[in-house]
C-alpha atoms as a PDB file:
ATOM      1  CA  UNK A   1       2.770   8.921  -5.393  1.00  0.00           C
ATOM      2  CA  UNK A   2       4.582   5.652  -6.468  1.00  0.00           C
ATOM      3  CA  UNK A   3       7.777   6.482  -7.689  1.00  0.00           C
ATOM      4  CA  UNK A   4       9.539   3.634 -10.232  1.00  0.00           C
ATOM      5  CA  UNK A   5      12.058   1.957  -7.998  1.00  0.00           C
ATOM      6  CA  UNK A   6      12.023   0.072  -4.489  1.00  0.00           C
ATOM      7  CA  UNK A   7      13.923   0.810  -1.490  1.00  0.00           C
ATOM      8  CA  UNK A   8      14.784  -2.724   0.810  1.00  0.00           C
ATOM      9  CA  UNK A   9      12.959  -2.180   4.194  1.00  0.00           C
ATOM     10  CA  UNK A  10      16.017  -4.277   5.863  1.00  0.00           C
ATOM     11  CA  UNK A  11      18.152  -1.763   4.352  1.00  0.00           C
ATOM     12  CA  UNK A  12      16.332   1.509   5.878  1.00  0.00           C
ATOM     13  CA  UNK A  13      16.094  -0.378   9.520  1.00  0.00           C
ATOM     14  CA  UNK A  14      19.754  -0.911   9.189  1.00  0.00           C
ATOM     15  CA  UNK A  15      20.428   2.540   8.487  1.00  0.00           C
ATOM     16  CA  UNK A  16      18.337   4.137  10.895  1.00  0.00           C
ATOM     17  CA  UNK A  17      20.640   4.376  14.345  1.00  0.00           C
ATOM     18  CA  UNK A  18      23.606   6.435  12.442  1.00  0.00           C
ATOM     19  CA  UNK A  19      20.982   8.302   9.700  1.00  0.00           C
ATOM     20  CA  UNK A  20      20.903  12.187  10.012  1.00  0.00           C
ATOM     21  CA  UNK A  21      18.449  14.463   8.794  1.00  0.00           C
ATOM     22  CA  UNK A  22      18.641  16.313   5.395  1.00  0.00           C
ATOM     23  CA  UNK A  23      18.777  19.760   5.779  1.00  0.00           C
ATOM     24  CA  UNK A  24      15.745  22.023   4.727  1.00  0.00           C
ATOM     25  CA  UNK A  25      13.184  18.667   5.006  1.00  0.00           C
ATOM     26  CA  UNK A  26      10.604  18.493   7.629  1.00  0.00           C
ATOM     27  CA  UNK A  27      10.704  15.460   9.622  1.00  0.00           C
ATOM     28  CA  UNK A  28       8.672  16.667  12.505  1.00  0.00           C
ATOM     29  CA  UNK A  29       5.021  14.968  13.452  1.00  0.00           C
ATOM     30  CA  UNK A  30       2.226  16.257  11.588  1.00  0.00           C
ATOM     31  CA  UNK A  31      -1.036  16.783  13.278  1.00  0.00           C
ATOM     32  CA  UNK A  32      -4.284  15.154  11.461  1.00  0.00           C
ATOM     33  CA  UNK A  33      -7.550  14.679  12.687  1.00  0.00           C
ATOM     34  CA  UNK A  34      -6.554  11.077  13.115  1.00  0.00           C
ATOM     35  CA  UNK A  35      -3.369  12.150  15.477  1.00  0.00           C
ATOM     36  CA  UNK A  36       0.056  13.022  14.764  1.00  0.00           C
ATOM     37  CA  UNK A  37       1.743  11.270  11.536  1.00  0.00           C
ATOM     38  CA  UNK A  38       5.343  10.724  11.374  1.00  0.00           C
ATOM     39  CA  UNK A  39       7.935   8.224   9.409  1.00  0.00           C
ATOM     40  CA  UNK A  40      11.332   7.902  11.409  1.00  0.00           C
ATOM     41  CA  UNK A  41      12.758   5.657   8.211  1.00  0.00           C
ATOM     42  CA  UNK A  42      12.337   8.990   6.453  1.00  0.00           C
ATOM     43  CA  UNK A  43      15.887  10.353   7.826  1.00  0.00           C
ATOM     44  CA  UNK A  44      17.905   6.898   5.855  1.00  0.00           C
ATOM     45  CA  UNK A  45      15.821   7.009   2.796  1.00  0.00           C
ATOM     46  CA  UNK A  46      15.723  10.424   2.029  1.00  0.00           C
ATOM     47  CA  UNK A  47      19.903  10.707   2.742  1.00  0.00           C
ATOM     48  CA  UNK A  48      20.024   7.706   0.043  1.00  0.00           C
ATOM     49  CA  UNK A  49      17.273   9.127  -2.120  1.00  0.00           C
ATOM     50  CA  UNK A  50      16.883  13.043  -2.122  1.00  0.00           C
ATOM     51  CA  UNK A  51      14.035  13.499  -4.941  1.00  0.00           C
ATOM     52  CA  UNK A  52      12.063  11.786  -1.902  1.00  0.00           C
ATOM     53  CA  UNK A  53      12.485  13.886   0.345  1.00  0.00           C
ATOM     54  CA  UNK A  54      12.263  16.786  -2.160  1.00  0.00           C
ATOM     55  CA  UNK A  55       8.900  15.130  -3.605  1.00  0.00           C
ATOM     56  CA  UNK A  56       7.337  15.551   0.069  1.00  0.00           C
ATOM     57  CA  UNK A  57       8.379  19.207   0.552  1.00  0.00           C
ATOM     58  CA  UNK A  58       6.967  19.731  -3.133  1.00  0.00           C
ATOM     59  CA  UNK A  59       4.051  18.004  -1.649  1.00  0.00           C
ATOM     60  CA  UNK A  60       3.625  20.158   1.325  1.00  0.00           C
ATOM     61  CA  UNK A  61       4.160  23.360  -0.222  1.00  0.00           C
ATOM     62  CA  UNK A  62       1.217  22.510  -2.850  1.00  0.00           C
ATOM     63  CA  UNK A  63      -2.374  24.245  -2.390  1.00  0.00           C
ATOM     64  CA  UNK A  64      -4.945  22.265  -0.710  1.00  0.00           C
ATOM     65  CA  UNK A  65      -2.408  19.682   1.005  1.00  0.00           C
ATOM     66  CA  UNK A  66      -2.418  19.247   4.672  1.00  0.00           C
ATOM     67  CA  UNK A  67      -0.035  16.716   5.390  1.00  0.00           C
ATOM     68  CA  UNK A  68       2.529  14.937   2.986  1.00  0.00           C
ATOM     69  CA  UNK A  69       5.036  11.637   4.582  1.00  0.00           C
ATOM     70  CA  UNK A  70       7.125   9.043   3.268  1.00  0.00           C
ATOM     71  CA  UNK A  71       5.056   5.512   3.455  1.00  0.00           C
ATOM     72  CA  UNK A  72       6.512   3.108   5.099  1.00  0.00           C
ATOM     73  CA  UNK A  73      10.377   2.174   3.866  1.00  0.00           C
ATOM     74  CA  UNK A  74       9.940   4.283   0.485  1.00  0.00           C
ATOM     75  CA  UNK A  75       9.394   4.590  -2.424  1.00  0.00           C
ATOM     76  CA  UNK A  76       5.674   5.727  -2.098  1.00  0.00           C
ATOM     77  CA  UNK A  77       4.937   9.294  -0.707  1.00  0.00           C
ATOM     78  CA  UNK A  78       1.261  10.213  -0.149  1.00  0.00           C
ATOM     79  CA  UNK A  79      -0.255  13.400   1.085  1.00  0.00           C
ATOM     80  CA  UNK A  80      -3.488  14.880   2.476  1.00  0.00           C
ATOM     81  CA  UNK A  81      -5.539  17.035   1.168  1.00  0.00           C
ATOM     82  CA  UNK A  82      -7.910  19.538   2.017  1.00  0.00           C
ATOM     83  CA  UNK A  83     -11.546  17.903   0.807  1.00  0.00           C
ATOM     84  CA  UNK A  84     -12.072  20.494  -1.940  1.00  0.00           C
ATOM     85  CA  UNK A  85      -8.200  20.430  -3.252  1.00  0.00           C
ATOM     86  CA  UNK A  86      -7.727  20.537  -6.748  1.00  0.00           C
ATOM     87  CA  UNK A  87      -4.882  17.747  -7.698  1.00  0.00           C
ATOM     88  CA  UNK A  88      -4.063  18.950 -10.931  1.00  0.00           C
ATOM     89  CA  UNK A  89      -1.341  21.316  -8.904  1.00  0.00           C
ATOM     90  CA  UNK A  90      -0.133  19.250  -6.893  1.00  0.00           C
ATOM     91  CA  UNK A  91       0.193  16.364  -9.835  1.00  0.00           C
ATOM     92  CA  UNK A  92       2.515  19.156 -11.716  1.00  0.00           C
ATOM     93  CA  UNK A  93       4.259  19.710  -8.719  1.00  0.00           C
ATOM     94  CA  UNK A  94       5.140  16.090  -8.439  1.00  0.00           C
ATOM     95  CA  UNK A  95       6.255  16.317 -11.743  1.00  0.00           C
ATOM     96  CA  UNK A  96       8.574  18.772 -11.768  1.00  0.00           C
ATOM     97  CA  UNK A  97      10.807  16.943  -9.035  1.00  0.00           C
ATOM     98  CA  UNK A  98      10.092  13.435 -10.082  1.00  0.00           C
ATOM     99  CA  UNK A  99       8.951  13.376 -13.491  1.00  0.00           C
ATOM    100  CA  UNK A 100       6.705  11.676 -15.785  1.00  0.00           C
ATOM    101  CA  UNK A 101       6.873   8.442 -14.543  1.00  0.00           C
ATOM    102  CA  UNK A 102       5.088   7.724 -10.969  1.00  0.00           C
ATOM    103  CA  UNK A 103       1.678   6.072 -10.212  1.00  0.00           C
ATOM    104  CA  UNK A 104      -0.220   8.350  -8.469  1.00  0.00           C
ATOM    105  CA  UNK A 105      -3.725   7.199  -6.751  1.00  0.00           C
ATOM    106  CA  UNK A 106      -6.637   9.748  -5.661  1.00  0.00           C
ATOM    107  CA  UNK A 107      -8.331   8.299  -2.639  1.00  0.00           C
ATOM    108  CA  UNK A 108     -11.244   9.428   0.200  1.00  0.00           C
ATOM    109  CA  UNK A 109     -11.365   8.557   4.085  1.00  0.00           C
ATOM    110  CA  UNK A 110     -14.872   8.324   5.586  1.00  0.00           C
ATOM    111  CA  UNK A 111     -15.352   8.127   8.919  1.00  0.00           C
ATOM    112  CA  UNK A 112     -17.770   5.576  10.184  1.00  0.00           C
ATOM    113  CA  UNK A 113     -20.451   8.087  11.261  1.00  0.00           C
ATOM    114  CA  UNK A 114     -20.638   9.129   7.459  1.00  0.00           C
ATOM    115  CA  UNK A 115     -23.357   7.211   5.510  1.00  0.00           C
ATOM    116  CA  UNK A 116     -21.293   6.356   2.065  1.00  0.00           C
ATOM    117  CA  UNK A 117     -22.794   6.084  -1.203  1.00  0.00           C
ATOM    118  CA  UNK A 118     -20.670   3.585  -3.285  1.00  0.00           C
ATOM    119  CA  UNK A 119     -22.946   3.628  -6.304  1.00  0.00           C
ATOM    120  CA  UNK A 120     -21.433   6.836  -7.333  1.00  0.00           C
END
């Protein structure tokens, strides 16, 4: 979910050493099959920008999503999802705390030991 404004990566780096966490938000790892996820520049960005932080607990509270983080610096929040999720809740969930206007991308992972079939 691509929200419609930047944040500066220098900025976040900047303001990580003296950043605190937001009350209520979960900025613990989150396990995956692929490991544990985490985003330390979550603890700035969210303190500067709350409807982040409130668009990933929205996120993680949906049905069908597994995991929800911050990407990189901001402003783009993604989350996984169970393989059978329906995103139409999750999508309305996203826009009650962000509103209308985001990009929002529906993507699959495949491992390599899955055969793929792109003509789909």
């Amino acid at each position: 979910i691509k929200l419609p404004f930047g944040v500066a990566t220098p900025w976040a780096y900047k303001q990580w050493r003296d950043s605190l966490e937001v009350p209520g938000l979960l900025y613990a790892p989150q396990s995956t099959p692929w490991g544990e996820l985490r985003n330390d520049l979550e603890r700035p960005v969210f303190a500067k920008y709350p409807v982040l932080g409130l668009l990933k607990a929205r996120l993680l509270n949906a049905p069908g999503v597994t995991a929800a983080l911050m990407s990189g610096s901001g402003s783009t929040v993604f989350a996984l999802l169970e393989e059978d999720a329906d995103t139409a809740p999750i999508l309305r969930a996203v826009e009650d705390e962000a509103g209308e206007e985001y990009l929002s991308f529906d993507t699959r992972i495949f491992s390599a030991q899955e055969p793929v079939d792109i003509s789909a």
